[in-house]
C-alpha atoms as a PDB file:
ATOM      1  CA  UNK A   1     -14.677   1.207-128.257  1.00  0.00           C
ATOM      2  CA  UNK A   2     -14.914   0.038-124.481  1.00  0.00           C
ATOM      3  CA  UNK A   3     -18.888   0.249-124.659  1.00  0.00           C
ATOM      4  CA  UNK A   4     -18.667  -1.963-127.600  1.00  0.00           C
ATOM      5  CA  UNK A   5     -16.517  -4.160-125.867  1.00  0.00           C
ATOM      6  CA  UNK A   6     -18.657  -4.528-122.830  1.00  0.00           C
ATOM      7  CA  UNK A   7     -21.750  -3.223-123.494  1.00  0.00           C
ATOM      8  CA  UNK A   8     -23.661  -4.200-120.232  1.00  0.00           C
ATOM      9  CA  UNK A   9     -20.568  -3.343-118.012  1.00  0.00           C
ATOM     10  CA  UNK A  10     -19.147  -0.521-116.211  1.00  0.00           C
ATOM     11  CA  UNK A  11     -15.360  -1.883-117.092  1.00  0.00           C
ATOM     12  CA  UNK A  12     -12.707  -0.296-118.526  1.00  0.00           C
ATOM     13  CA  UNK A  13      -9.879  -2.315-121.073  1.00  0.00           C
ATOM     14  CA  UNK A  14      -7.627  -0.549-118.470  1.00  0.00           C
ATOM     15  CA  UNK A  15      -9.397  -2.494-115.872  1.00  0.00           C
ATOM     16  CA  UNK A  16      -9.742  -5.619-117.715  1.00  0.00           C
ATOM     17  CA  UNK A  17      -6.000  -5.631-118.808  1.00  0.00           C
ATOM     18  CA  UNK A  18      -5.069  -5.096-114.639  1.00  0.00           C
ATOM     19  CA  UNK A  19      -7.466  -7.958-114.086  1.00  0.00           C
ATOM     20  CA  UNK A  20      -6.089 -10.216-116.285  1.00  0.00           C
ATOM     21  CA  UNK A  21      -2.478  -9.679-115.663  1.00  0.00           C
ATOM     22  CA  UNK A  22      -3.192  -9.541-111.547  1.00  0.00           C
ATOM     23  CA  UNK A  23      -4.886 -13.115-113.055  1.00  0.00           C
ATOM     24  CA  UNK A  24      -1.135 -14.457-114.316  1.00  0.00           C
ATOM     25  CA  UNK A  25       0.638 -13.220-111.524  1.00  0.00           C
ATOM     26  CA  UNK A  26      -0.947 -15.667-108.924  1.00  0.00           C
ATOM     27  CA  UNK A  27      -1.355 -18.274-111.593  1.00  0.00           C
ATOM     28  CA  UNK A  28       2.113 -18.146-112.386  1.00  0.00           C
ATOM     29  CA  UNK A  29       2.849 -17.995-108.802  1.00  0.00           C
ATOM     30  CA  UNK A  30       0.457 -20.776-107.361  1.00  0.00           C
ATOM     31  CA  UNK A  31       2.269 -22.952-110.680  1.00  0.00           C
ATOM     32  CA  UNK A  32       5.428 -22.377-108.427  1.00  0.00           C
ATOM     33  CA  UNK A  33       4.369 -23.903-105.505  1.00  0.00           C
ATOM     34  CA  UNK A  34       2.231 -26.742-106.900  1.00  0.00           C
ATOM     35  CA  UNK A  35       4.993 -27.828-109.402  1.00  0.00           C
ATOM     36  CA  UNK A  36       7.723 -27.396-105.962  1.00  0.00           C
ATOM     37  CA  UNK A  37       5.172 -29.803-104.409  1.00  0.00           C
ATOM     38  CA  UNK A  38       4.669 -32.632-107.131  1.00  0.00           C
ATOM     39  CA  UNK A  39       8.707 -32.730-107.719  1.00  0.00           C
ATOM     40  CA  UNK A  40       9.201 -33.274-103.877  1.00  0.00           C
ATOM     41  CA  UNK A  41       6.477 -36.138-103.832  1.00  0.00           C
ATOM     42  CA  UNK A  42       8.126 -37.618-107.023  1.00  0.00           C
ATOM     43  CA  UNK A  43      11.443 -37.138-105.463  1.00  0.00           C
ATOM     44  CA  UNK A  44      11.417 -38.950-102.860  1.00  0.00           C
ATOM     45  CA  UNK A  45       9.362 -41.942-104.912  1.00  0.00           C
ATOM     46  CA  UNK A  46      11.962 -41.839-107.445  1.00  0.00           C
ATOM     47  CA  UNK A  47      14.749 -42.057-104.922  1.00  0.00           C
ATOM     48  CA  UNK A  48      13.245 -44.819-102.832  1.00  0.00           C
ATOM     49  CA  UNK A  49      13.006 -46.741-106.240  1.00  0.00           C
ATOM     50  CA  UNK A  50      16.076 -46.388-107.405  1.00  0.00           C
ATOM     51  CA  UNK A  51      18.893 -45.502-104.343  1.00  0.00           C
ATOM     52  CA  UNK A  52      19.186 -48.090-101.942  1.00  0.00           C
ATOM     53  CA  UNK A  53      20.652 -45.500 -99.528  1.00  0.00           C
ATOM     54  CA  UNK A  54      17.533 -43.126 -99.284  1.00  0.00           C
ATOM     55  CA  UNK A  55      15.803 -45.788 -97.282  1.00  0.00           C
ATOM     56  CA  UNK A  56      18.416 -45.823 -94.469  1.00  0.00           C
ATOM     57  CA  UNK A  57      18.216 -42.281 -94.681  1.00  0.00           C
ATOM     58  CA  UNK A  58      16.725 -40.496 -91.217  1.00  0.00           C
ATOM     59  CA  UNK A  59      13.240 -38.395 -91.543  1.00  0.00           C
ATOM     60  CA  UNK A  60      15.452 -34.912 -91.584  1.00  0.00           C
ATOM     61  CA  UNK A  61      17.748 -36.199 -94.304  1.00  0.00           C
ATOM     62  CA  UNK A  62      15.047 -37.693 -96.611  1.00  0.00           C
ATOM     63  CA  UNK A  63      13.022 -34.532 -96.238  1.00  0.00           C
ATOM     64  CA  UNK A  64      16.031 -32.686 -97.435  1.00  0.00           C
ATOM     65  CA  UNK A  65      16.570 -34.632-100.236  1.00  0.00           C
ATOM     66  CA  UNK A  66      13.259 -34.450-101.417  1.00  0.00           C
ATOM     67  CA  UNK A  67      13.639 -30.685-100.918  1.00  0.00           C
ATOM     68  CA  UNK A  68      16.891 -30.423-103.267  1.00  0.00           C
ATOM     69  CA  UNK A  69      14.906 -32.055-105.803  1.00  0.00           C
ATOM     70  CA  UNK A  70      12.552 -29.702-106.455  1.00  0.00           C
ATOM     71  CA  UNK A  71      15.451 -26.845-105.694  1.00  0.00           C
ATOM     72  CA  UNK A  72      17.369 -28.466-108.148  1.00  0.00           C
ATOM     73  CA  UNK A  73      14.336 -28.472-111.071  1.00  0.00           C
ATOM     74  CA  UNK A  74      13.338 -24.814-110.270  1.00  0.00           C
ATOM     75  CA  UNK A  75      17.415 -24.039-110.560  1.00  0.00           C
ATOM     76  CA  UNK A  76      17.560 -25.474-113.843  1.00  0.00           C
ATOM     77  CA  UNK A  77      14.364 -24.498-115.041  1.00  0.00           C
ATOM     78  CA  UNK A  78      14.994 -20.212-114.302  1.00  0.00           C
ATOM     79  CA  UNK A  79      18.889 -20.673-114.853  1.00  0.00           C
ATOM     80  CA  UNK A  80      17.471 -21.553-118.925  1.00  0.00           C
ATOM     81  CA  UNK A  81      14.334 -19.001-118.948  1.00  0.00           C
ATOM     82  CA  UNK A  82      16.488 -16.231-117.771  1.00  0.00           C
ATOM     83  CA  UNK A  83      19.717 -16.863-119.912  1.00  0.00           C
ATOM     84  CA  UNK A  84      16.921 -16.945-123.200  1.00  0.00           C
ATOM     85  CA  UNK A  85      15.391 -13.706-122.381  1.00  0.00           C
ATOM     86  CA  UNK A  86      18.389 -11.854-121.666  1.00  0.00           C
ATOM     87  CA  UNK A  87      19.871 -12.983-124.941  1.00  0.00           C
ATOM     88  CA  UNK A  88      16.667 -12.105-126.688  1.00  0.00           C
ATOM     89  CA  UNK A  89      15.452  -8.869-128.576  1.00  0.00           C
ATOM     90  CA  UNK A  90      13.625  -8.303-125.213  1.00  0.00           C
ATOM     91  CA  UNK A  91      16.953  -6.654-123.941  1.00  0.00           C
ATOM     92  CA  UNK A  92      18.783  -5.501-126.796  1.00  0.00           C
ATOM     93  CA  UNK A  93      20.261  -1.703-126.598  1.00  0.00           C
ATOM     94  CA  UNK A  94      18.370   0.032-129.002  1.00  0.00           C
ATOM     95  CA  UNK A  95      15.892  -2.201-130.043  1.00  0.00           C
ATOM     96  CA  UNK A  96      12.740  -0.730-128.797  1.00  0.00           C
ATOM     97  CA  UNK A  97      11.917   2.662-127.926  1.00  0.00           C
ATOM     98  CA  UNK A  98      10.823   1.374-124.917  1.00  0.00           C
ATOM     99  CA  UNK A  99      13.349   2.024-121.485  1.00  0.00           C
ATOM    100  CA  UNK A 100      15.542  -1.460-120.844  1.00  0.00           C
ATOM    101  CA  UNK A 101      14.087  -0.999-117.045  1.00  0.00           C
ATOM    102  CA  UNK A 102      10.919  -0.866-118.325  1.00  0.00           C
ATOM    103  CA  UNK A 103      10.831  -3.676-120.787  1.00  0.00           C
ATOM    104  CA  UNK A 104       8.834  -6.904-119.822  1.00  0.00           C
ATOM    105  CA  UNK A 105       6.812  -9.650-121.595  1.00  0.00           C
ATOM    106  CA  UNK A 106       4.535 -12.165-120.321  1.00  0.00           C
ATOM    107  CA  UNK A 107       7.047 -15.128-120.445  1.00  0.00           C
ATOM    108  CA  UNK A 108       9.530 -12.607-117.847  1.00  0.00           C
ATOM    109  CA  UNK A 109       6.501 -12.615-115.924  1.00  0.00           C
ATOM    110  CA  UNK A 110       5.546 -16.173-115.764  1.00  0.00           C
ATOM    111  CA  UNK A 111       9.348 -17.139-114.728  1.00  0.00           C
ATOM    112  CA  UNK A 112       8.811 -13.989-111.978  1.00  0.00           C
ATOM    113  CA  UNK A 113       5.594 -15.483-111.294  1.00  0.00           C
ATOM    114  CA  UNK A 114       7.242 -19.558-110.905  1.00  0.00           C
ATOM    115  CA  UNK A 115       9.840 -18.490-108.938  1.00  0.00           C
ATOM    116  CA  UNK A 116       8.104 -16.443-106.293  1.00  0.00           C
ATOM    117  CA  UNK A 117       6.141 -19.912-106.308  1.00  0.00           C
ATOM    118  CA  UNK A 118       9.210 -21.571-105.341  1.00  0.00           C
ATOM    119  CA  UNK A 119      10.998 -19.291-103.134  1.00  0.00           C
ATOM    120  CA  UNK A 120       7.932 -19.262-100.817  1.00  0.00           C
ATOM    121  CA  UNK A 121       7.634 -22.864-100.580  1.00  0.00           C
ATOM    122  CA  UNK A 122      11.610 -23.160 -99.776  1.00  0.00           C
ATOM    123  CA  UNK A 123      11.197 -20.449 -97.293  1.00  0.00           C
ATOM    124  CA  UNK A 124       8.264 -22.519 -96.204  1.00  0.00           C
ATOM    125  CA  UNK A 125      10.097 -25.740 -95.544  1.00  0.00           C
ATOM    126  CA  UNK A 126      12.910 -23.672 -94.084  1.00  0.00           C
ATOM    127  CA  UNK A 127      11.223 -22.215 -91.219  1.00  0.00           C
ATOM    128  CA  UNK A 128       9.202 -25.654 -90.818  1.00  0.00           C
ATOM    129  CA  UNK A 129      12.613 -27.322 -90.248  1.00  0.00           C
ATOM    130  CA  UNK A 130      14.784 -24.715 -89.033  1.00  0.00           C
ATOM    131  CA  UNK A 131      17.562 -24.843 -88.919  1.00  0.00           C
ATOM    132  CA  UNK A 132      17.945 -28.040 -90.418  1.00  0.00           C
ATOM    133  CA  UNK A 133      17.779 -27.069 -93.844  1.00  0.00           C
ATOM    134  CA  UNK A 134      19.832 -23.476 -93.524  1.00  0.00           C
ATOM    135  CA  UNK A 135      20.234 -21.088 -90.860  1.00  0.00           C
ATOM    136  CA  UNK A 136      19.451 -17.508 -91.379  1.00  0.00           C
ATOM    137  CA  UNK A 137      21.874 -16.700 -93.748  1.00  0.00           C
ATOM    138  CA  UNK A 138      19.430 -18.627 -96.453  1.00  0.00           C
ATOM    139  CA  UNK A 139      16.470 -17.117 -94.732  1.00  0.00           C
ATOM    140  CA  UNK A 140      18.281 -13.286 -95.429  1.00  0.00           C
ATOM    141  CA  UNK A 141      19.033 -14.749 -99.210  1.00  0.00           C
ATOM    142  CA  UNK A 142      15.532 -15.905 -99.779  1.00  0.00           C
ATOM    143  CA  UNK A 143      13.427 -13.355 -98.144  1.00  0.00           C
ATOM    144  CA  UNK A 144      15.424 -10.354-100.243  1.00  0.00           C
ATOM    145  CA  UNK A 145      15.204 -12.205-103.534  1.00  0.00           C
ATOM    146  CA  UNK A 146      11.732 -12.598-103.037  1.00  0.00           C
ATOM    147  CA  UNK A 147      11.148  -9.263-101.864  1.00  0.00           C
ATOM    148  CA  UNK A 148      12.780  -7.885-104.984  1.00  0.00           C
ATOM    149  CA  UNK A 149      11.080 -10.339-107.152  1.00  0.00           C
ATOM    150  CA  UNK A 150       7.545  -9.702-106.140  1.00  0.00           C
ATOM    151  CA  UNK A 151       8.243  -5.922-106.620  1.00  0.00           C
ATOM    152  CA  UNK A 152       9.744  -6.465-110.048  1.00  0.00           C
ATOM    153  CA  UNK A 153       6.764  -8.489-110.929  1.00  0.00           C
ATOM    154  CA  UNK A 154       4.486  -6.082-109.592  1.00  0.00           C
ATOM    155  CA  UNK A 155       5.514  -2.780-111.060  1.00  0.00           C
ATOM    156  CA  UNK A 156       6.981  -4.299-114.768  1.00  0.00           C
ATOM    157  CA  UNK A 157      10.058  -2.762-113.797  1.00  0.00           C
ATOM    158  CA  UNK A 158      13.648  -3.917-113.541  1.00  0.00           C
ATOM    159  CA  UNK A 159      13.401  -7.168-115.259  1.00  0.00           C
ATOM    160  CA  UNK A 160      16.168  -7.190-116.678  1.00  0.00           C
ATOM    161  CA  UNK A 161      18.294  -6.908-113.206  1.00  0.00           C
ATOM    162  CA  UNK A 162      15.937  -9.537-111.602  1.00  0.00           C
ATOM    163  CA  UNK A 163      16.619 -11.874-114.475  1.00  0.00           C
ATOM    164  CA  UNK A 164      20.291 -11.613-113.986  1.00  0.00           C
ATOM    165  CA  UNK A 165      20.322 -12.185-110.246  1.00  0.00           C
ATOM    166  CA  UNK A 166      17.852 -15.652-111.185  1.00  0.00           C
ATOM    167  CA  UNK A 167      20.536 -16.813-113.283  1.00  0.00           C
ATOM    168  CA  UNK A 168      23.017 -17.196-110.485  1.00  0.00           C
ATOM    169  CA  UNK A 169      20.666 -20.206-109.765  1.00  0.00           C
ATOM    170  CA  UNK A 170      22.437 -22.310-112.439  1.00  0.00           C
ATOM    171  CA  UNK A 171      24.986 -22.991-109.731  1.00  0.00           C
ATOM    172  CA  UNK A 172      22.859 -24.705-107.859  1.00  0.00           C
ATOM    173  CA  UNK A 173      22.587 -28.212-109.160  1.00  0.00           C
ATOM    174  CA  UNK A 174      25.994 -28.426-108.347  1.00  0.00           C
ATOM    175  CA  UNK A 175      25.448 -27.537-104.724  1.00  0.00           C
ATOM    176  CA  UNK A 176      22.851 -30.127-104.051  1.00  0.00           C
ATOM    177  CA  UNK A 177      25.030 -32.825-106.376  1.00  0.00           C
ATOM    178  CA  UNK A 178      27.283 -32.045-103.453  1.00  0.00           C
ATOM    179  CA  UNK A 179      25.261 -32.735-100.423  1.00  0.00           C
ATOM    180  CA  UNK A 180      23.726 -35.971-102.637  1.00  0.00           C
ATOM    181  CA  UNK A 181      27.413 -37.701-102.702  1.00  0.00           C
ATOM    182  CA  UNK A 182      28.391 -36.558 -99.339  1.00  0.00           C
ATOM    183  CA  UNK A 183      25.000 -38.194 -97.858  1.00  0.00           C
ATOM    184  CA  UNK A 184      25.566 -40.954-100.035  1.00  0.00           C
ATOM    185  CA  UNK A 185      28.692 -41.638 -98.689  1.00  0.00           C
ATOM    186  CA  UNK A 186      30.984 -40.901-101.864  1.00  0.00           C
ATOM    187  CA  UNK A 187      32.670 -37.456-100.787  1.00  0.00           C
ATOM    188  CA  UNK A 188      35.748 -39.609-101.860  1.00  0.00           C
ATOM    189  CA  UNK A 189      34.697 -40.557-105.482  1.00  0.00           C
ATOM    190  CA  UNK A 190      35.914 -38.985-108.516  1.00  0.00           C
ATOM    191  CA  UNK A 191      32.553 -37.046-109.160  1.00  0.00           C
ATOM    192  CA  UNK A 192      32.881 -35.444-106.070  1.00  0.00           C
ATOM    193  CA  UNK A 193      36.190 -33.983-106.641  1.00  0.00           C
ATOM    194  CA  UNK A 194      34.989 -32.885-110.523  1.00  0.00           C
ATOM    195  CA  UNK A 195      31.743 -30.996-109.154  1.00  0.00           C
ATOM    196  CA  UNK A 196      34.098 -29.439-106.633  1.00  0.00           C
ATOM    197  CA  UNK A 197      35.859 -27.948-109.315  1.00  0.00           C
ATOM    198  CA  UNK A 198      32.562 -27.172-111.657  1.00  0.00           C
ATOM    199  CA  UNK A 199      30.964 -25.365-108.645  1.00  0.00           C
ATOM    200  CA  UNK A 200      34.188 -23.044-108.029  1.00  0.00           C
ATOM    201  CA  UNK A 201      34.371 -22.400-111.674  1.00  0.00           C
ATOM    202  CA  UNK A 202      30.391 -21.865-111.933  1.00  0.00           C
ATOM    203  CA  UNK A 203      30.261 -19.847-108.658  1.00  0.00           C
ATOM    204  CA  UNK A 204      33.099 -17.792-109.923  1.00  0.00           C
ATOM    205  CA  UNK A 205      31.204 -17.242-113.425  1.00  0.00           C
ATOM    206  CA  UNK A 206      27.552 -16.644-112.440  1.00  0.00           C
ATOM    207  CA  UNK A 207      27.789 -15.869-109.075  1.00  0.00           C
ATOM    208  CA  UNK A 208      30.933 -13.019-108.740  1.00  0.00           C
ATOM    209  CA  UNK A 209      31.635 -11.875-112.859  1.00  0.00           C
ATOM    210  CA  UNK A 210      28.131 -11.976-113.310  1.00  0.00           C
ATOM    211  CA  UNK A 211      27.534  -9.599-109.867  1.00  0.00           C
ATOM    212  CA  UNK A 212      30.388  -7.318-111.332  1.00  0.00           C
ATOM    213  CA  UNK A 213      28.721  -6.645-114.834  1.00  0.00           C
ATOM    214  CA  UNK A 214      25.595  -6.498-112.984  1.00  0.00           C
ATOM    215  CA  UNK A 215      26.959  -3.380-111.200  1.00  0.00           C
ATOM    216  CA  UNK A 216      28.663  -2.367-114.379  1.00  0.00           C
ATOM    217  CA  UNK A 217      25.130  -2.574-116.234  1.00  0.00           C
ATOM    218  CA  UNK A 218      23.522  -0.587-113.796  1.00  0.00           C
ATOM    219  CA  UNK A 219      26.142   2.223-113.678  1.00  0.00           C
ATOM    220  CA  UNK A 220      25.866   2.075-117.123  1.00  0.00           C
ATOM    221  CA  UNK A 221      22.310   2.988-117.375  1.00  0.00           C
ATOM    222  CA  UNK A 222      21.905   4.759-114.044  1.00  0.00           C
ATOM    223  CA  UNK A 223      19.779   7.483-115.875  1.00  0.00           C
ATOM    224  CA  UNK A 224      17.643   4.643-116.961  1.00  0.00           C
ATOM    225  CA  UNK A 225      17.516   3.290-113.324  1.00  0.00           C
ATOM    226  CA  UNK A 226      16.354   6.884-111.494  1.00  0.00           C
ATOM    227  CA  UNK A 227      13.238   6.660-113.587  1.00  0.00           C
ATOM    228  CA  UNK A 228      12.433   3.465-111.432  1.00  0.00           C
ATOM    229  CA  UNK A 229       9.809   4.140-108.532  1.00  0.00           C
ATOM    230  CA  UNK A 230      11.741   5.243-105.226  1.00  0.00           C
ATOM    231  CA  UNK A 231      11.402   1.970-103.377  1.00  0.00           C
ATOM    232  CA  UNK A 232      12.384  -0.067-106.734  1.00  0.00           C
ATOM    233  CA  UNK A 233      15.172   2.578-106.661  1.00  0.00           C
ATOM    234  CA  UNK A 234      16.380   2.238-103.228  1.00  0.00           C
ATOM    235  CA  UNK A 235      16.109  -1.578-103.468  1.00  0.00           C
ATOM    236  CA  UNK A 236      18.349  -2.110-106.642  1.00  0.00           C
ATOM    237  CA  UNK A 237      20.978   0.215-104.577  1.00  0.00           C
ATOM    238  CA  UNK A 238      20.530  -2.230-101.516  1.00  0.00           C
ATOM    239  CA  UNK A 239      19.823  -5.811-101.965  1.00  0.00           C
ATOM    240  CA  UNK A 240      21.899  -6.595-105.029  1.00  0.00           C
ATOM    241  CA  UNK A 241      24.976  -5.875-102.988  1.00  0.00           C
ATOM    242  CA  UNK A 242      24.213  -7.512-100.092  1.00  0.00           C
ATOM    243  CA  UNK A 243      23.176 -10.896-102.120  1.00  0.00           C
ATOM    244  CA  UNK A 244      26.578  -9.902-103.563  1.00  0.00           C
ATOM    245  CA  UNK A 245      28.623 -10.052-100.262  1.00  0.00           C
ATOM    246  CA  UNK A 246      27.140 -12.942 -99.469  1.00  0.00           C
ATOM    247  CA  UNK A 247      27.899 -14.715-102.771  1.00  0.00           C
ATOM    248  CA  UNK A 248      31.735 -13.765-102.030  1.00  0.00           C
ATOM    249  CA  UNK A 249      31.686 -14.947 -98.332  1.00  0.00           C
ATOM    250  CA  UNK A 250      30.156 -18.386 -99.660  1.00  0.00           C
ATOM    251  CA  UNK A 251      32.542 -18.285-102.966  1.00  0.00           C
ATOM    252  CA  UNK A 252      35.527 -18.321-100.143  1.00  0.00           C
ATOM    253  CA  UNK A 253      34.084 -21.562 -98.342  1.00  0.00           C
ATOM    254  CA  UNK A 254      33.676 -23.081-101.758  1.00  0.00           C
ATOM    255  CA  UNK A 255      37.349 -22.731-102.488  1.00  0.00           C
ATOM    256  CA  UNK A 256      38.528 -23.696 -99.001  1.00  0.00           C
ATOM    257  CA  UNK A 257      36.427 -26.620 -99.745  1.00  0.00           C
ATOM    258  CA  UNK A 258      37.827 -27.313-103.050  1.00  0.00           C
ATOM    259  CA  UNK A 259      41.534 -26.681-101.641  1.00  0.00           C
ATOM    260  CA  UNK A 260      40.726 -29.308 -98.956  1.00  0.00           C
ATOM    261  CA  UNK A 261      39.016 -31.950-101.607  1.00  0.00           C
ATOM    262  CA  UNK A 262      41.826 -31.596-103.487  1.00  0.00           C
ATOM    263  CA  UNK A 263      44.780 -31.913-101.054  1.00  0.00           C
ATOM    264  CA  UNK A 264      43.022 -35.145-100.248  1.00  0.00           C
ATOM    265  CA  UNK A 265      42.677 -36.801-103.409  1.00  0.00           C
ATOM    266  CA  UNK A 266      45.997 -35.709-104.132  1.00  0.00           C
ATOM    267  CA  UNK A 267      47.606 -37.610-101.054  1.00  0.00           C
ATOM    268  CA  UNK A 268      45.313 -40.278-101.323  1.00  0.00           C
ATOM    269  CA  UNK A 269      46.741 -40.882-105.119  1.00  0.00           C
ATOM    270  CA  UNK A 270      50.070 -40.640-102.945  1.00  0.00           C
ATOM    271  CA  UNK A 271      49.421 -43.388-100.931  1.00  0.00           C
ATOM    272  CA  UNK A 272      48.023 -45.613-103.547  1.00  0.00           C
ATOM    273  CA  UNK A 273      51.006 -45.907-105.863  1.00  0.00           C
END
């Protein structure tokens, strides 16, 4: 069958199929970090078109606008992908023969693939600036997310954990919607307060519930999980957790945050009666 396949070659369908998925990996990945690129150029276009503030903005502040454009489009875009293949037959207990660890299609690999793109052009931008647009606490967050991304992608393995953890993205619109009123000078305004209160509940949802059935999951299935290669192994045991702690330690500035916003609008409703 391979000889009538390639007749005048020496390669294998194993080969070809290693070739060819090695192939998708970079494409998807190189996809990342053009697409990161073309939504920071149209970011900052569409901004200077329509917000009158971005042109009084300094250098620093308009490059990290432009940068929580395309954070906020890569957010949005995995927060979706991952939330549809988690709730598709992909994942289901029982539904293939195959392992859950072991279960992967080529879509899962493509949103892998994307947000490797992304994560390396963020980290990119992050040590370009530093520390203007995070210290190393995002550094730590993006350099173990991408580590356990690439070796998800890599060995086919784990998907389904990997997915979960990309979800937690979805909170992150509401992080840069944020920093986009504060720097536009409406930290006051109504929307302010009501994304305060969307981030805390979103953080709480995605971000902490979402960690705890992650562990749950994984407890769950723990026979499943020892069949994963040992530094797959080790690295489910490690990096979740820490990605975890930090997710709490952030989810307690968020509601100190929130408690603050709040007091203030409340005596500021006070003083206007």
């Amino acid at each position: 069958m391979e000889g009538f396949l390639f007749p005048n070659s020496a390669i294998s369908i194993s080969d070809y199929v290693s070739s060819n998925k090695e192939f998708h990996c970079f494409a998807s990945i190189l996809c990342g970090i053009v697409l990161c690129r073309i939504v920071y150029k149209l970011t900052g276009q569409v901004s200077a078109s329509c917000f009158e503030r971005y042109g009084k903005l300094s250098t620093a502040e308009k490059v990290e606008w432009n940068n929580r454009g395309f954070s906020t489009v890569h957010a949005i875009f995995v927060a979706f992908a991952s939330l549809y293949l988690l709730q598709s037959d992909l994942f289901k207990e029982d539904f293939q023969h195959e392992l859950i660890v072991d279960r992967k299609s080529t879509l899962s690999d493509t949103v892998l693939g994307v947000s490797i793109g992304y994560f390396l052009s963020d980290l990119g931008m992050i040590f370009w600036n530093f520390p203007a647009l995070g210290g190393f606490e995002y550094v730590i967050h993006h350099a173990l997310s991408m580590f356990s991304i690439i070796l998800s992608l890599a060995s086919g393995k784990a998907q389904i954990y990997i997915l979960m953890v990309l979800f937690t993205e979805s909170t992150t619109p509401f992080v840069n919607l944020r920093w986009y009123l504060d720097t536009a000078g409406l930290k006051g305004s109504t929307l302010y307060v009501c994304n305060g209160i969307a981030l805390f509940i979103g953080w709480l949802v995605a971000r902490v519930l979402l960690f705890i059935f992650f562990f749950i999951h994984m407890l769950i299935h723990f026979d499943q999980v020892k069949t994963i290669f040992p530094l797959g192994f080790y690295s489910l045991l490690v990096v979740p957790p820490v990605l975890g702690t930090m997710n709490l330690f952030w989810f307690w500035k968020i509601a100190k945050g929130l408690i603050k916003t709040l007091s203030k609008a409340k005596h500021s409703h006070i003083h206007s009666q």
